[in-house]
Protein backbone atom coordinates (compact mmCIF):
# COMPACT_ATOMS: atom_id res chain seq x y z
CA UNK A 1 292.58 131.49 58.95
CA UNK A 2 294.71 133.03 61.58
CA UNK A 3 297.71 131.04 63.06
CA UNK A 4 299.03 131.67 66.49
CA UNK A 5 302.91 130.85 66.96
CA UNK A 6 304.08 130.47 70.63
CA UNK A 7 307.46 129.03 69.45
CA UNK A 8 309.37 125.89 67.61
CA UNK A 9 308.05 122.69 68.86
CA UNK A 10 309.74 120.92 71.24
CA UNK A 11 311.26 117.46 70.57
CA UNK A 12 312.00 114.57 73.25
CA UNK A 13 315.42 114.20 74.19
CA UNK A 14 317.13 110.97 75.36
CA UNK A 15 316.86 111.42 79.46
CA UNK A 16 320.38 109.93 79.60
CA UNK A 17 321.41 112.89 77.45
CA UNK A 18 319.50 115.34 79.69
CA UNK A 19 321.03 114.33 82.86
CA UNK A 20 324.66 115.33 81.34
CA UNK A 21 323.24 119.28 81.64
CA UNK A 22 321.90 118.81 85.15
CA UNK A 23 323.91 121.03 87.40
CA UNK A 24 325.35 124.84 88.22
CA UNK A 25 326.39 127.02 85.78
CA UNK A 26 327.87 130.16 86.67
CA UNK A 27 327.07 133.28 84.62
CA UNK A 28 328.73 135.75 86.65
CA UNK A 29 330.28 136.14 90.43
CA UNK A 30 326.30 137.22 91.17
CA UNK A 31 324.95 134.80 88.97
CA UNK A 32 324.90 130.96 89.30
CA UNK A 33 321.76 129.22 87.66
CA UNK A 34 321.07 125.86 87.85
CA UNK A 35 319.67 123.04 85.47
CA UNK A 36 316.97 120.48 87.13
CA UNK A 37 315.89 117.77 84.77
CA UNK A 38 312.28 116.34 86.30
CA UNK A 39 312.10 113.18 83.94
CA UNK A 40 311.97 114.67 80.42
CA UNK A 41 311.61 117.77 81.29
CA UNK A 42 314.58 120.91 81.62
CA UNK A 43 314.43 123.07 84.09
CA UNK A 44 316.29 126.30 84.84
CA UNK A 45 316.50 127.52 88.25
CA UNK A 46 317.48 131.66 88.08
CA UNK A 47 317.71 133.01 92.09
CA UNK A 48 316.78 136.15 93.46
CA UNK A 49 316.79 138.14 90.32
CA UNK A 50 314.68 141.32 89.98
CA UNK A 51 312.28 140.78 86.72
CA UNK A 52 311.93 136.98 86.68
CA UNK A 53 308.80 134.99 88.12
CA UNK A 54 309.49 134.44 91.79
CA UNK A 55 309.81 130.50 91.60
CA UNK A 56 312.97 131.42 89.38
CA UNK A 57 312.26 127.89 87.91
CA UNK A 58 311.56 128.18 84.07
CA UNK A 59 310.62 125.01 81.55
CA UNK A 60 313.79 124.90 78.64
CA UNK A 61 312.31 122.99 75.45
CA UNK A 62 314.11 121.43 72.92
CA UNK A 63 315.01 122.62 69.90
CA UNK A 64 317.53 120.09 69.16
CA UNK A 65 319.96 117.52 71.54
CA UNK A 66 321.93 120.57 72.70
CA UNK A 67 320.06 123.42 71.61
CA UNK A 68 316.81 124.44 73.51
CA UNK A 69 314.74 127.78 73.86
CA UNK A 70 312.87 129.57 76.99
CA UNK A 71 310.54 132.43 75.56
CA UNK A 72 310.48 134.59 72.63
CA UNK A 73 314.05 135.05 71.68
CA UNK A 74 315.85 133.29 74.50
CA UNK A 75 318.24 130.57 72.99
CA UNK A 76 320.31 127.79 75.57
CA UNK A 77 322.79 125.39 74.16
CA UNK A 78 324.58 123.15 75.89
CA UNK A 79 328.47 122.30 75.06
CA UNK A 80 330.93 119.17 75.34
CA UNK A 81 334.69 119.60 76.64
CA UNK A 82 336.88 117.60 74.43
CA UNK A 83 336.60 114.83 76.76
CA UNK A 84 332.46 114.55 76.07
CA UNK A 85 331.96 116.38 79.45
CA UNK A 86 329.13 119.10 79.69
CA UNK A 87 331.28 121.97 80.57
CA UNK A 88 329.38 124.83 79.73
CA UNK A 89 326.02 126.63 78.16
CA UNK A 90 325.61 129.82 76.26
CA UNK A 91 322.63 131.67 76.21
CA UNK A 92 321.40 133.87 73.96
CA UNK A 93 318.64 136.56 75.32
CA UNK A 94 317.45 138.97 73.40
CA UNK A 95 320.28 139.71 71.36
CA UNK A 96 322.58 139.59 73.80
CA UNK A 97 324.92 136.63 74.39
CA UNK A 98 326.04 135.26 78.10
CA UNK A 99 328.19 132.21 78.63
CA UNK A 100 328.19 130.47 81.39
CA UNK A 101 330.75 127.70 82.70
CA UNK A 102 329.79 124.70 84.54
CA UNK A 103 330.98 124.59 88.44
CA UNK A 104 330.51 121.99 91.28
């Protein structure tokens, strides 16, 4: 029998925790993505950039509360100030590792 893998399953994720990662997250002064959540679902917005689907809107899935994937080796997790505050994401793409801090 041959098995197919597309990646780790996703599992549901309390909506109230969801909405805390809703909102822009600046990667670099080009760079600003932004996370929509669409009920359950986790949605990166990526603008203008040369190599990504034109929408620029990609599906996250969870991997844990704070810990979700994209494609192949593309890793997001989502971190808490000490105050309990979403302040931040890292992501982890292909090896290489991009943080990104949480603006208004």
């Amino acid at each position: 029998m041959i098995g197919i893998s597309a990646g780790p399953l996703a599992l549901p994720v309390d909506p109230q925790v969801l909405a805390a990662y809703a909102g822009r997250y600046k990667v670099s002064n080009d760079i600003v993505v932004t996370i929509r959540i669409d009920g359950t679902r986790v949605l990166l917005q990526i603008p203008n950039q040369p190599g990504y689907d034109d929408s620029g809107e990609y599906e996250l899935f969870a991997v844990s509360e704070d810990q979700f994937y994209l494609w192949g080796e593309t890793n997001i997790t989502f971190y808490r100030n000490a105050s309990g505050e979403v302040d931040r994401l890292v992501c982890v793409l292909s090896g290489v590792t991009y943080e990104a801090k949480k603006v208004p």
